[in-house]
C-alpha atoms as a PDB file:
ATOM      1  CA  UNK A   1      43.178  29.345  -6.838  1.00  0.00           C
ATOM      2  CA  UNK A   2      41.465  26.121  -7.038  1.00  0.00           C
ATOM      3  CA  UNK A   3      38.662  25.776  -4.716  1.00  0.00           C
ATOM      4  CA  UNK A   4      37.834  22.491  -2.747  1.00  0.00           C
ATOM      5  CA  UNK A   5      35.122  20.902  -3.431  1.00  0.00           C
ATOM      6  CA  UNK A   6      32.107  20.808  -0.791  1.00  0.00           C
ATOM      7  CA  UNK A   7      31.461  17.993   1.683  1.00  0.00           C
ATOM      8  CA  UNK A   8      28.392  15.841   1.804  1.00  0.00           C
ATOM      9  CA  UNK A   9      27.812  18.186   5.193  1.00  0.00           C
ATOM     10  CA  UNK A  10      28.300  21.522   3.621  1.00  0.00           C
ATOM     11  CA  UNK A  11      25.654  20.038   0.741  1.00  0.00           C
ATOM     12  CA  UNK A  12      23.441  18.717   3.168  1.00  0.00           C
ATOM     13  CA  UNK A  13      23.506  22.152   5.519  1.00  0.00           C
ATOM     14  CA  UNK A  14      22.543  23.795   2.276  1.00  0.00           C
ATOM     15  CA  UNK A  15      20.002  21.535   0.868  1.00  0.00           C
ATOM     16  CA  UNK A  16      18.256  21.745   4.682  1.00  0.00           C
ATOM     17  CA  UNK A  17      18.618  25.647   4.001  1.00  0.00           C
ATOM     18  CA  UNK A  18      16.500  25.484   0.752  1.00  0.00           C
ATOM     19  CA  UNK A  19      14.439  23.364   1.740  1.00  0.00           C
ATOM     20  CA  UNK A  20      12.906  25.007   5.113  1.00  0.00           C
ATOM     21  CA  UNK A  21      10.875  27.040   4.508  1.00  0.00           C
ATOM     22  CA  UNK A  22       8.587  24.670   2.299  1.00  0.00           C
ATOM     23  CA  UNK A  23       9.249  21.883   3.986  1.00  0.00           C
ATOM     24  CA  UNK A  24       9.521  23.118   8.256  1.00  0.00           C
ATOM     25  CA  UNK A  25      10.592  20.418  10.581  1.00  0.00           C
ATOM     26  CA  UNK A  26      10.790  17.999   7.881  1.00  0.00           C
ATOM     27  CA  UNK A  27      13.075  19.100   5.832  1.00  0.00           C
ATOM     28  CA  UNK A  28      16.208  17.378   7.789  1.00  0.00           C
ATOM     29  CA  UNK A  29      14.531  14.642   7.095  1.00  0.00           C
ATOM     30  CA  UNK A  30      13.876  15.116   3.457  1.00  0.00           C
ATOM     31  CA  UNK A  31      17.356  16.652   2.622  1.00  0.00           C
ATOM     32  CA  UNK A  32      18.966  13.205   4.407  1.00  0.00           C
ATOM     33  CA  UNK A  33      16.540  11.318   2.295  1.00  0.00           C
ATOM     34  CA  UNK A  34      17.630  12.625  -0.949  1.00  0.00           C
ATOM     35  CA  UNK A  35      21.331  12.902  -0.130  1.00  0.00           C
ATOM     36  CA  UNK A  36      21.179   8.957   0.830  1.00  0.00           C
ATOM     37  CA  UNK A  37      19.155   7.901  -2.338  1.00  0.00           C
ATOM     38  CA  UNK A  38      21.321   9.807  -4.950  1.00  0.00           C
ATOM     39  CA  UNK A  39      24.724   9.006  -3.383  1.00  0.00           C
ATOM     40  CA  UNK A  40      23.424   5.238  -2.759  1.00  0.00           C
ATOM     41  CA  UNK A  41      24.543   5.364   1.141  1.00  0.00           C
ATOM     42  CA  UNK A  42      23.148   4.176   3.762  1.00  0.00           C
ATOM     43  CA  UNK A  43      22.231   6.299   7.153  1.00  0.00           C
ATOM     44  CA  UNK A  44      25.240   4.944   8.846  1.00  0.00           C
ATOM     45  CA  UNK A  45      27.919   4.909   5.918  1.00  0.00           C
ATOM     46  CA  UNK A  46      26.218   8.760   5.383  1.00  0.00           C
ATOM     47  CA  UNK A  47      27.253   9.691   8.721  1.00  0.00           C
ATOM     48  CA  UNK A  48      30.639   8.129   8.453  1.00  0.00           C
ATOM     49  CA  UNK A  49      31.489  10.015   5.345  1.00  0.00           C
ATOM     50  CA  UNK A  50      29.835  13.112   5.871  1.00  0.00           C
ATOM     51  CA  UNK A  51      32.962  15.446   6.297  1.00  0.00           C
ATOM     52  CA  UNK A  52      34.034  13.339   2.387  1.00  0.00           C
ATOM     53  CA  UNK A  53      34.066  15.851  -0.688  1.00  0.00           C
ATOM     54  CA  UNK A  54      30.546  15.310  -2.726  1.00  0.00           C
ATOM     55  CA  UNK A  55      31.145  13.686  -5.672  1.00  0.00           C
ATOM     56  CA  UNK A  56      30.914  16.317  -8.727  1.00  0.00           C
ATOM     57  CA  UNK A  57      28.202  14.249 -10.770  1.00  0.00           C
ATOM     58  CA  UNK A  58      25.805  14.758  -7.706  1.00  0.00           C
ATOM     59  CA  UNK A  59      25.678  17.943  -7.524  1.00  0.00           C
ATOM     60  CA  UNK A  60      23.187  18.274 -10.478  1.00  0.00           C
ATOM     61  CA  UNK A  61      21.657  15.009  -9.459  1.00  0.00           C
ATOM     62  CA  UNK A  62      20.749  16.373  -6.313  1.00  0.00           C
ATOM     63  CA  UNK A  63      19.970  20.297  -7.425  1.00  0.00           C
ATOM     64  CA  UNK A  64      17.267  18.285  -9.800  1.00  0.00           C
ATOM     65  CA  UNK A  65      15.601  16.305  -6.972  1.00  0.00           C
ATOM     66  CA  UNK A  66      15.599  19.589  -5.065  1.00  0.00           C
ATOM     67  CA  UNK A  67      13.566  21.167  -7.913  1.00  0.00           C
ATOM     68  CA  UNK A  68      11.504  18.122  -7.766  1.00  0.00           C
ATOM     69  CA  UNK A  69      10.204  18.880  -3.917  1.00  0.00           C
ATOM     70  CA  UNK A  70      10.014  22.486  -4.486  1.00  0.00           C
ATOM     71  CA  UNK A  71       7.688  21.997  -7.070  1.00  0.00           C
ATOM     72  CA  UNK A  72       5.478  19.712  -4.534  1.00  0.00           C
ATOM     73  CA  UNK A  73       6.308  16.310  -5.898  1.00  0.00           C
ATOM     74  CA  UNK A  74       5.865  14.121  -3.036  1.00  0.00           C
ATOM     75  CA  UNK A  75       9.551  12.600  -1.300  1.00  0.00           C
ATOM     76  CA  UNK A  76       8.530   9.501  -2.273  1.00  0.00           C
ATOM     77  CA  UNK A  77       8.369   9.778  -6.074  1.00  0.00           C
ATOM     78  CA  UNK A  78      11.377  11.822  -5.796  1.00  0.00           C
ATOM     79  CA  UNK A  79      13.189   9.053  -4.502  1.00  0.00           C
ATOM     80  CA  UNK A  80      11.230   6.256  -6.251  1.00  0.00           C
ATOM     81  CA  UNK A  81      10.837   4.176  -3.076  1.00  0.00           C
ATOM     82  CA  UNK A  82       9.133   4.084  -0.060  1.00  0.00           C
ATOM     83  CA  UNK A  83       9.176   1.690   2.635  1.00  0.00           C
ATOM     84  CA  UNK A  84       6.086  -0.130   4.065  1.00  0.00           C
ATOM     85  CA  UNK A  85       5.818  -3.106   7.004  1.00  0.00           C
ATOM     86  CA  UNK A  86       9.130  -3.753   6.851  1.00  0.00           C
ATOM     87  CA  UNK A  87      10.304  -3.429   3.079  1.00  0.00           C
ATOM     88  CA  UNK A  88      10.681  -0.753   0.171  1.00  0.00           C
ATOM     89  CA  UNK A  89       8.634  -0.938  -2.537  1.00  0.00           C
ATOM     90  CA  UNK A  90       9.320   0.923  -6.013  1.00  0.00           C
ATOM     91  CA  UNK A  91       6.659   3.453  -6.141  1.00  0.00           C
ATOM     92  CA  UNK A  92       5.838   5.851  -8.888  1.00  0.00           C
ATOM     93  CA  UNK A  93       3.079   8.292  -9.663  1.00  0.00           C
ATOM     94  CA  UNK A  94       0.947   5.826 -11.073  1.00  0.00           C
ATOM     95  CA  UNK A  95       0.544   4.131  -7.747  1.00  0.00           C
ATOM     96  CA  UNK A  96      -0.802   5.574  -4.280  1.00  0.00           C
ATOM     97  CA  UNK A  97       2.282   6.054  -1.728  1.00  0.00           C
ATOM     98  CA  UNK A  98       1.845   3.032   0.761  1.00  0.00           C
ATOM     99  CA  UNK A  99       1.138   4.883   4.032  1.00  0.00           C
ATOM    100  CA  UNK A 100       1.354   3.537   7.460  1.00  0.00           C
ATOM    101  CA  UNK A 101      -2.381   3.852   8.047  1.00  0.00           C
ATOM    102  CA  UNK A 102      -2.814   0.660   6.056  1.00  0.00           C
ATOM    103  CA  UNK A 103      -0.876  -1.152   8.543  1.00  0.00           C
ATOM    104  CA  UNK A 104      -4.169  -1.735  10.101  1.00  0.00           C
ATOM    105  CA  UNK A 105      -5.844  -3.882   7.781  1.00  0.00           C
ATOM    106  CA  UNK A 106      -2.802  -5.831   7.082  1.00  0.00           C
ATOM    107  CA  UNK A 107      -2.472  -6.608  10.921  1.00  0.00           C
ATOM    108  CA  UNK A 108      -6.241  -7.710  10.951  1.00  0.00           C
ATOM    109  CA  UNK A 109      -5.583  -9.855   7.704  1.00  0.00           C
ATOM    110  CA  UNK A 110      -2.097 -11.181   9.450  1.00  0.00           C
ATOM    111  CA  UNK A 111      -4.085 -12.292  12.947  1.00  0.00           C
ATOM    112  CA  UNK A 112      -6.472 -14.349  11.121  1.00  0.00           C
ATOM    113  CA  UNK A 113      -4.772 -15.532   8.545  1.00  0.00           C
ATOM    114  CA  UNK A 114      -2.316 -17.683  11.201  1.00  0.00           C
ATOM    115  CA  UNK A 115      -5.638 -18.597  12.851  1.00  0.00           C
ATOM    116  CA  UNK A 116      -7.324 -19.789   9.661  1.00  0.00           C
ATOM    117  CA  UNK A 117      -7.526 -23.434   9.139  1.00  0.00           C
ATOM    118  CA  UNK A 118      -7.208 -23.881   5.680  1.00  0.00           C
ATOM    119  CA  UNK A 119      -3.666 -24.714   4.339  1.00  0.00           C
ATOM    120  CA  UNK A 120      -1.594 -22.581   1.578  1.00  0.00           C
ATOM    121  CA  UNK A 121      -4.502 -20.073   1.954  1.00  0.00           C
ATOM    122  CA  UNK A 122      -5.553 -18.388  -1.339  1.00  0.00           C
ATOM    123  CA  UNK A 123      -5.278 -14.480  -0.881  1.00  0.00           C
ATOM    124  CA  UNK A 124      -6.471 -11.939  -3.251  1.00  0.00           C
ATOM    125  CA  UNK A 125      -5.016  -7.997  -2.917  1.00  0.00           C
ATOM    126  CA  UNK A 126      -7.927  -6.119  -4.424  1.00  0.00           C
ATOM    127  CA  UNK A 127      -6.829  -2.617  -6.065  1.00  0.00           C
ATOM    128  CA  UNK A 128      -3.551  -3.567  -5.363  1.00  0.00           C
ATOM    129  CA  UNK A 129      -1.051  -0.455  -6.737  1.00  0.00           C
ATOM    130  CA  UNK A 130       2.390  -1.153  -5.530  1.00  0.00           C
ATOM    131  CA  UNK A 131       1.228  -4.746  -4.073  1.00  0.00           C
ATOM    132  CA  UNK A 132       2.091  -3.474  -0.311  1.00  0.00           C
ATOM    133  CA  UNK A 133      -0.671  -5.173   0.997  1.00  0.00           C
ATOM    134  CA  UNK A 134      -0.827  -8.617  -0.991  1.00  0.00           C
ATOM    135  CA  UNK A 135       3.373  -8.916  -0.641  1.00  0.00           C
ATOM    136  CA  UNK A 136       3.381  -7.805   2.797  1.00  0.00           C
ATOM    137  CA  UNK A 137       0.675 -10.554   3.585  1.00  0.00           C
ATOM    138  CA  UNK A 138       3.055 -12.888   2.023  1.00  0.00           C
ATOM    139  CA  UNK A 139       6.019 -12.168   3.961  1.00  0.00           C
ATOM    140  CA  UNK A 140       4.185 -12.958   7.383  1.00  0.00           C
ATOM    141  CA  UNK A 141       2.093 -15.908   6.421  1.00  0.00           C
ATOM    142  CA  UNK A 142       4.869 -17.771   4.702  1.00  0.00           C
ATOM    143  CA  UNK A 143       2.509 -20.592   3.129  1.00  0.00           C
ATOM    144  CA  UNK A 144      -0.352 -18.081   1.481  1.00  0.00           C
ATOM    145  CA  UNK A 145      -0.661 -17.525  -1.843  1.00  0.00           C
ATOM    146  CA  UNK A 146      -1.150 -13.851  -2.859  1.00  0.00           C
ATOM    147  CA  UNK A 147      -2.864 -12.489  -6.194  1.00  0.00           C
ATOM    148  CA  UNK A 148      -2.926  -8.934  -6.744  1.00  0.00           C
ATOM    149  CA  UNK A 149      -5.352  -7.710  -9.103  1.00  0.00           C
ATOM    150  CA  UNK A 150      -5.462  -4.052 -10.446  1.00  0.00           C
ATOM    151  CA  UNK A 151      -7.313  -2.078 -13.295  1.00  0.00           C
ATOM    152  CA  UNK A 152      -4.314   0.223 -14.245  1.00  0.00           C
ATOM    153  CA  UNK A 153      -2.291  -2.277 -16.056  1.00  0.00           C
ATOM    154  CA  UNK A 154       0.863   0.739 -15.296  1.00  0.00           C
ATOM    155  CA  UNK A 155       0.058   0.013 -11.609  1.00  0.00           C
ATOM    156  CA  UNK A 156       0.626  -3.573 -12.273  1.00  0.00           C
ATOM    157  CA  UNK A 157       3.877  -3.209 -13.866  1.00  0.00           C
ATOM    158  CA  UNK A 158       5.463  -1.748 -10.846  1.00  0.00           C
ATOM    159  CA  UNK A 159       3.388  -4.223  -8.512  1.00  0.00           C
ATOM    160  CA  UNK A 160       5.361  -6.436 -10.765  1.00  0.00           C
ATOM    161  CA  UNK A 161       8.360  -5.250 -10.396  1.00  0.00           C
ATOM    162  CA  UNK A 162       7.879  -5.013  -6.764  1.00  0.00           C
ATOM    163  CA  UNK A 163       7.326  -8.797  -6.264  1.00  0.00           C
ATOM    164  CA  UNK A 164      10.590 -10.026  -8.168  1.00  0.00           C
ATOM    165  CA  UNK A 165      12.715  -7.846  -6.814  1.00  0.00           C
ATOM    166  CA  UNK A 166      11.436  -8.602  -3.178  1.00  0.00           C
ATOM    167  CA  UNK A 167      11.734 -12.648  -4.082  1.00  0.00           C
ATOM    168  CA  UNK A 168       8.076 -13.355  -3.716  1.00  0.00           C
ATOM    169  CA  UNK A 169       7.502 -14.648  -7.736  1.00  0.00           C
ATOM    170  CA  UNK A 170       6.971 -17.903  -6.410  1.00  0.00           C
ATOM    171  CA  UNK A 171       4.110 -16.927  -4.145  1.00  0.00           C
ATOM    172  CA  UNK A 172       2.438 -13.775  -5.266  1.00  0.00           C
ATOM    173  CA  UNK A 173       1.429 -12.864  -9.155  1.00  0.00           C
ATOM    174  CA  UNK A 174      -0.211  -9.818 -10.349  1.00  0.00           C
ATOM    175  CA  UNK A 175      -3.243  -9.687 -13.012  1.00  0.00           C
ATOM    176  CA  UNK A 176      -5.607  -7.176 -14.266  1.00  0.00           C
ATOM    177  CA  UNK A 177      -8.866  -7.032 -12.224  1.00  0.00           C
ATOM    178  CA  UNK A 178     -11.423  -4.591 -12.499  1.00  0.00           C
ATOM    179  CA  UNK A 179     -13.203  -4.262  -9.242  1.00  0.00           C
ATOM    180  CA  UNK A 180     -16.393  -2.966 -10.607  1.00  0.00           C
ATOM    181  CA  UNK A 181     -16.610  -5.722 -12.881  1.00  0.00           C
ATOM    182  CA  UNK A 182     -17.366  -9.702 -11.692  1.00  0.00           C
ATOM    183  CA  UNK A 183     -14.169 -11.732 -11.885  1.00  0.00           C
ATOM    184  CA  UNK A 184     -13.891 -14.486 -14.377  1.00  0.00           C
ATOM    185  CA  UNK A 185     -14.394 -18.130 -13.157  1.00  0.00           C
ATOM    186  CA  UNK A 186     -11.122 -19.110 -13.531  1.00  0.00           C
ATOM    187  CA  UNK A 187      -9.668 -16.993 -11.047  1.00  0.00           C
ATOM    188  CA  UNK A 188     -11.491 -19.674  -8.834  1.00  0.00           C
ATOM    189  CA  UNK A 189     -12.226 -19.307  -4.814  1.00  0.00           C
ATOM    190  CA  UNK A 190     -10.210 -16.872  -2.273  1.00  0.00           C
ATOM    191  CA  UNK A 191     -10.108 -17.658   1.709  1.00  0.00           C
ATOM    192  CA  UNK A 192      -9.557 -13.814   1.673  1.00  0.00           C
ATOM    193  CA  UNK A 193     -10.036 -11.055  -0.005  1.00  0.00           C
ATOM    194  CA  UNK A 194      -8.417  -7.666   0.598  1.00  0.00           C
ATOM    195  CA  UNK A 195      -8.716  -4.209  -0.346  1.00  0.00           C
ATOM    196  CA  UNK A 196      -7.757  -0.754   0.291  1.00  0.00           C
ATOM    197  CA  UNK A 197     -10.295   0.713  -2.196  1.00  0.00           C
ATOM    198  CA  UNK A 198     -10.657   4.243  -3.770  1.00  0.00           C
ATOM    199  CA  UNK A 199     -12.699   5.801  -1.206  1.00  0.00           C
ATOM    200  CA  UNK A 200     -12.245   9.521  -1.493  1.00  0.00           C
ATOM    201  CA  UNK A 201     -15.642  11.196  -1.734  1.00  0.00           C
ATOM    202  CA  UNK A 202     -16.404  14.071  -4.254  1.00  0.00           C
ATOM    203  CA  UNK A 203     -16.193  16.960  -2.198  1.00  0.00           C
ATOM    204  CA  UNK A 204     -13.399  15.849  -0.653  1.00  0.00           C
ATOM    205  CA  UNK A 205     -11.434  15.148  -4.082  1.00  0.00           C
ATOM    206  CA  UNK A 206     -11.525  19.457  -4.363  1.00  0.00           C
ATOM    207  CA  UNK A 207      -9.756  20.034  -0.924  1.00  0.00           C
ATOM    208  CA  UNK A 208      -6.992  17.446  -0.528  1.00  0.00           C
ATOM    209  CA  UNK A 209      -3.426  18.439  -0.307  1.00  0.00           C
ATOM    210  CA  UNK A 210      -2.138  19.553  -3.545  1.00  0.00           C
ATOM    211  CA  UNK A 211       0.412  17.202  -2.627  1.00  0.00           C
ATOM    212  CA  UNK A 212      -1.859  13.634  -3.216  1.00  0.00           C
ATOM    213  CA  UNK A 213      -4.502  15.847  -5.502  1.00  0.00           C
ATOM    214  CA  UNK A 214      -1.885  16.832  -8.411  1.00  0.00           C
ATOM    215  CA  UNK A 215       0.445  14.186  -7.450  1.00  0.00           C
ATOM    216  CA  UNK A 216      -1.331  10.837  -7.332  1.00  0.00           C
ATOM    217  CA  UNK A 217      -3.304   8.717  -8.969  1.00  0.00           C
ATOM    218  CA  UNK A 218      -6.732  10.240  -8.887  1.00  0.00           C
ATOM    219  CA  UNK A 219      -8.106   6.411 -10.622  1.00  0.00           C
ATOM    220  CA  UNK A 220      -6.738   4.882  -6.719  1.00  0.00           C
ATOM    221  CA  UNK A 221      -8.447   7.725  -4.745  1.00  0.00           C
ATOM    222  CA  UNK A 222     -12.342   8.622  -6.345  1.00  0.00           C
ATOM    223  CA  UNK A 223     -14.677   6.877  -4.522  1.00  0.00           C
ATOM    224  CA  UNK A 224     -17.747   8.480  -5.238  1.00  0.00           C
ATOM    225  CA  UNK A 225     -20.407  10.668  -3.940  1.00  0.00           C
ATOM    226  CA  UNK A 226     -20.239   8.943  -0.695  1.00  0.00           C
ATOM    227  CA  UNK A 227     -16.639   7.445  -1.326  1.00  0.00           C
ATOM    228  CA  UNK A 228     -18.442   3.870  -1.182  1.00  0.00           C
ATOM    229  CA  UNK A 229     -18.680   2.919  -4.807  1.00  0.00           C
ATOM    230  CA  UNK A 230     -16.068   0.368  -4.462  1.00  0.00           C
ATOM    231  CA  UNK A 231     -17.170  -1.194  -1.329  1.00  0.00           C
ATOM    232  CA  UNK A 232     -20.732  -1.892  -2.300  1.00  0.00           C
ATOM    233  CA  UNK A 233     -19.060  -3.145  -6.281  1.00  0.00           C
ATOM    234  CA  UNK A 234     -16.490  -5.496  -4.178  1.00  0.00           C
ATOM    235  CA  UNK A 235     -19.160  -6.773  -1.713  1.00  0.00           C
ATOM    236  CA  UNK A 236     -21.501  -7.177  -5.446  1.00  0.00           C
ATOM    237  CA  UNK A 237     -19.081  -8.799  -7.477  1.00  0.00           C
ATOM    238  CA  UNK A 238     -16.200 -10.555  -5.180  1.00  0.00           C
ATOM    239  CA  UNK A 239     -18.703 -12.418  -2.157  1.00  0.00           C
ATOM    240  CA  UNK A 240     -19.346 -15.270  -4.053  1.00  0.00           C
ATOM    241  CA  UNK A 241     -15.372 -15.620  -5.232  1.00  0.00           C
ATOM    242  CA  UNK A 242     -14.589 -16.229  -1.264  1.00  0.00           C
ATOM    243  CA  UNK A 243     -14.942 -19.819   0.267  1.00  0.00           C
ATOM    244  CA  UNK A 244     -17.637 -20.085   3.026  1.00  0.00           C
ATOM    245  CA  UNK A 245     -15.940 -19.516   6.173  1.00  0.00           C
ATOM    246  CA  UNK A 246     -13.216 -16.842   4.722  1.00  0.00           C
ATOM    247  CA  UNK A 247     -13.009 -13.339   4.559  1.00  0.00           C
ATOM    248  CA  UNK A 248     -13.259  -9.962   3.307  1.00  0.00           C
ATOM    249  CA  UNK A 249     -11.038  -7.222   4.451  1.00  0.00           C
ATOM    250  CA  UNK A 250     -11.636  -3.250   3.946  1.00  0.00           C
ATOM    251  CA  UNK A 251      -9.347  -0.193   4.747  1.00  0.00           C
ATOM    252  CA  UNK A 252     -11.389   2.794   4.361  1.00  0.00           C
ATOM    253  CA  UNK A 253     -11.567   6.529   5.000  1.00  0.00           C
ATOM    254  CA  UNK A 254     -12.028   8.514   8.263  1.00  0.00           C
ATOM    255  CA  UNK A 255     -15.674   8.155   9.884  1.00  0.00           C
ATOM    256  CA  UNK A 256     -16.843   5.494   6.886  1.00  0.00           C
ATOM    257  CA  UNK A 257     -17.233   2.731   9.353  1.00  0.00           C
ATOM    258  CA  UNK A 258     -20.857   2.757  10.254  1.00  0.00           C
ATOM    259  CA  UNK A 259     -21.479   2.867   6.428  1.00  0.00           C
ATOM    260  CA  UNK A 260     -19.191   0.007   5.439  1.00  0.00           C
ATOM    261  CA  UNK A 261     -20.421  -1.756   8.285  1.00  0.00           C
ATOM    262  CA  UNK A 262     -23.648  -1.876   7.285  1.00  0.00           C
ATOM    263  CA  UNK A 263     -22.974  -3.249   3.635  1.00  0.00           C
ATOM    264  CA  UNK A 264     -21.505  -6.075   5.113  1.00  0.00           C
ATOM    265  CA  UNK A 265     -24.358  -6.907   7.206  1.00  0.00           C
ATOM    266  CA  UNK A 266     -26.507  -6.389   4.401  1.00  0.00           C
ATOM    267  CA  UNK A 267     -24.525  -8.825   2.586  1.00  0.00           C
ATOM    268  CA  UNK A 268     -24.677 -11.615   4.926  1.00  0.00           C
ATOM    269  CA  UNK A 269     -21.228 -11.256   6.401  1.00  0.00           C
ATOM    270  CA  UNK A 270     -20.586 -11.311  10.024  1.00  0.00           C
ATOM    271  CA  UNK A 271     -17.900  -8.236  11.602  1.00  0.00           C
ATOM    272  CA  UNK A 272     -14.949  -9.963  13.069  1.00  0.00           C
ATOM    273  CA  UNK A 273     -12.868  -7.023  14.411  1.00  0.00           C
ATOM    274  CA  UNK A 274     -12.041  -3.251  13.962  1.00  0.00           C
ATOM    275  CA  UNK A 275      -8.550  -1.246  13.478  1.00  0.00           C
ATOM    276  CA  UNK A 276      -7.560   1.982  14.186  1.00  0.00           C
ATOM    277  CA  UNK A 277      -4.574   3.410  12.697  1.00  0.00           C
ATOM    278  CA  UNK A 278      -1.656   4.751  14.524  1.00  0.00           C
ATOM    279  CA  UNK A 279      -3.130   7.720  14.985  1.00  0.00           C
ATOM    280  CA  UNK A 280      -6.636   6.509  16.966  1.00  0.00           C
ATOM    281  CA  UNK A 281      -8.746   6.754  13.940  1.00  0.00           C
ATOM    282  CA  UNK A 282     -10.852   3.873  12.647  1.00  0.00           C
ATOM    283  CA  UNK A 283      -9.449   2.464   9.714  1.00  0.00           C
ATOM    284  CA  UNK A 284      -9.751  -1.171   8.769  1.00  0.00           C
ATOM    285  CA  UNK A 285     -12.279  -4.216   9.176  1.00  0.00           C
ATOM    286  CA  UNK A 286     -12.128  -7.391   8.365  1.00  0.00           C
ATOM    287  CA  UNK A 287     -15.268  -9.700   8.291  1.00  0.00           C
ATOM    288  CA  UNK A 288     -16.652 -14.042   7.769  1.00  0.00           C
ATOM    289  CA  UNK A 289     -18.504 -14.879   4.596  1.00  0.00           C
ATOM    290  CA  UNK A 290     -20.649 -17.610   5.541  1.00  0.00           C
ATOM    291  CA  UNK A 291     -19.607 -20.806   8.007  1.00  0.00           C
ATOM    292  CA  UNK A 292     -17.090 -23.066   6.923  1.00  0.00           C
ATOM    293  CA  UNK A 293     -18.203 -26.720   6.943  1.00  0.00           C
ATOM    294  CA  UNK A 294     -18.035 -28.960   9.526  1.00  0.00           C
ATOM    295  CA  UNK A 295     -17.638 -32.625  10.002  1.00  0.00           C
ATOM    296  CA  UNK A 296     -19.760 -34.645  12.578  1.00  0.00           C
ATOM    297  CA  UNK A 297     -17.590 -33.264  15.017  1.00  0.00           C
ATOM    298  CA  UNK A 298     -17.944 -30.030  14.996  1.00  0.00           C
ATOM    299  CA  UNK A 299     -14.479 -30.084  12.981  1.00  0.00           C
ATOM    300  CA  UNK A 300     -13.837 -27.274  10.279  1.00  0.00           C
ATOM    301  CA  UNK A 301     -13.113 -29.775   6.701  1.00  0.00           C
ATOM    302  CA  UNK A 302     -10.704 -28.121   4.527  1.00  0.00           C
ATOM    303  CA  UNK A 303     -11.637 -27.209   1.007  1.00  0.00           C
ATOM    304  CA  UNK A 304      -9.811 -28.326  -2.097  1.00  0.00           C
ATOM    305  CA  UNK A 305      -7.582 -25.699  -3.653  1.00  0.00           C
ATOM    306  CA  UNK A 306      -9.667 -24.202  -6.194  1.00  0.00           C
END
């Protein structure tokens, strides 16, 4: 007797199953997740063809990604992809997942950005990964011009990858920058320069969830004793790459904004406005280097593109 092969339901009822225990209320969402991804259907055509017989050659695609979570491996290098304000980026383990809590600097970067004066704005993603923040920046300030500089040179591959197959080659490139390091001269001047930073402290490297701390990228998450290392090495080396009357732009960790705060102010620059995350925490800054100059006026002159 031959037997009939299972639906995508009977699959997904059984995948949820497995899953549950590791994964509680999520795993609904995670078994959905992986179903969509290795059968290449969207929510709605997933729904519409749930009650369809599973393809054979996905059984042991799926059993493997299965394996993959049970072993820890976060969803989103399971699947490869992860979306962020609006679009999925490629995403593997040698880049942090982009979470929503960085949202908050890229709204603060956003706001002024439309506000700034200077035209075809020069913007440079600091310790960029998977480019979320310097692409993102680019899709909703549609005359800036995004670099995104990273030390991993595997981070930049996918940031890469991540800007052609979004179409933003034209307006956002992707070099190697080391942000403990002063940038050479001919990267010229920045109106702003952003950065969600490694800002992980020590101690708190030893009890994060095994998920990020075996997962990913412990080069995007060591900040340090204090988790400041890169914020007082971005302030050093990057203030005098961004024009007088620009800015600098921080995400950072929960509680580090009194301490962030005060490098800036040390370094000359001026607080414009505070973030929070969705969540109510504190999470992202963005502050003036300098004036801009003025004609007789009182008018702001633009710079020349450097």
């Amino acid at each position: 007797m031959v037997t009939a092969p299972e639906t995508f339901q009977q699959v997904f009822r059984e995948m949820c199953r497995v899953l549950e225990p590791q994964e509680g209320d999520q795993a609904v969402f995670v078994s959905r997740q992986l179903l969509m991804r290795a059968s290449g259907k969207s929510a709605t055509s997933l729904l519409r063809d749930m009650r369809q017989p599973l393809p054979e050659h996905l059984d042991k695609k799926l059993a493997g990604m299965v394996y993959r979570i049970m072993q820890g491996e976060p969803l989103a290098y399971v699947l490869g992809q992860w979306d962020f304000y609006g679009m999925t980026f490629l995403v593997t383990p040698d880049t942090l997942i982009p979470r929503d809590d960085t949202t908050a600097v890229v709204d603060l970067a956003v706001k002024r950005l439309k506000l700034y004066p200077q035209h075809r704005p020069r913007v440079l993603d600091l310790c960029c990964g998977t480019g979320c923040i310097g692409i993102a920046l680019a899709s909703q300030v549609p005359d800036a011009r995004v670099t995104c500089g990273d030390i991993s040179m595997d981070a930049l591959a996918v940031c890469k990858r991540n800007i052609q197959r979004l179409g933003y080659a034209g307006r956002v490139n992707a070099l190697q920058m080391d942000a403990k390091k002063p940038p050479d001269s001919f990267f010229g001047l920045y109106d702003l320069v952003i950065s969600n930073p490694p800002y992980v402290t020590d101690q708190e490297m030893t009890q994060l969830d095994a998920s990020v701390r075996n997962w990913e990228p412990h080069l995007a998450l060591e900040g340090g004793a204090d988790g400041l290392d890169f914020y007082r090495e971005i302030i050093r080396n990057f203030t005098d790459r961004i024009h007088p009357g620009g800015y600098l732009a921080f995400e950072f960790g929960m509680g580090q904004g009194p301490a962030v705060e005060k490098l800036l102010l040390d370094a000359g620059y001026t607080i414009e406005q505070w973030a929070d995350d969705s969540g109510g925490i504190q999470r992202a800054v963005i502050a003036r280097h300098g004036e801009p100059e003025r004609d007789e006026a009182g008018r702001i002159v633009p710079h020349s593109q450097s």
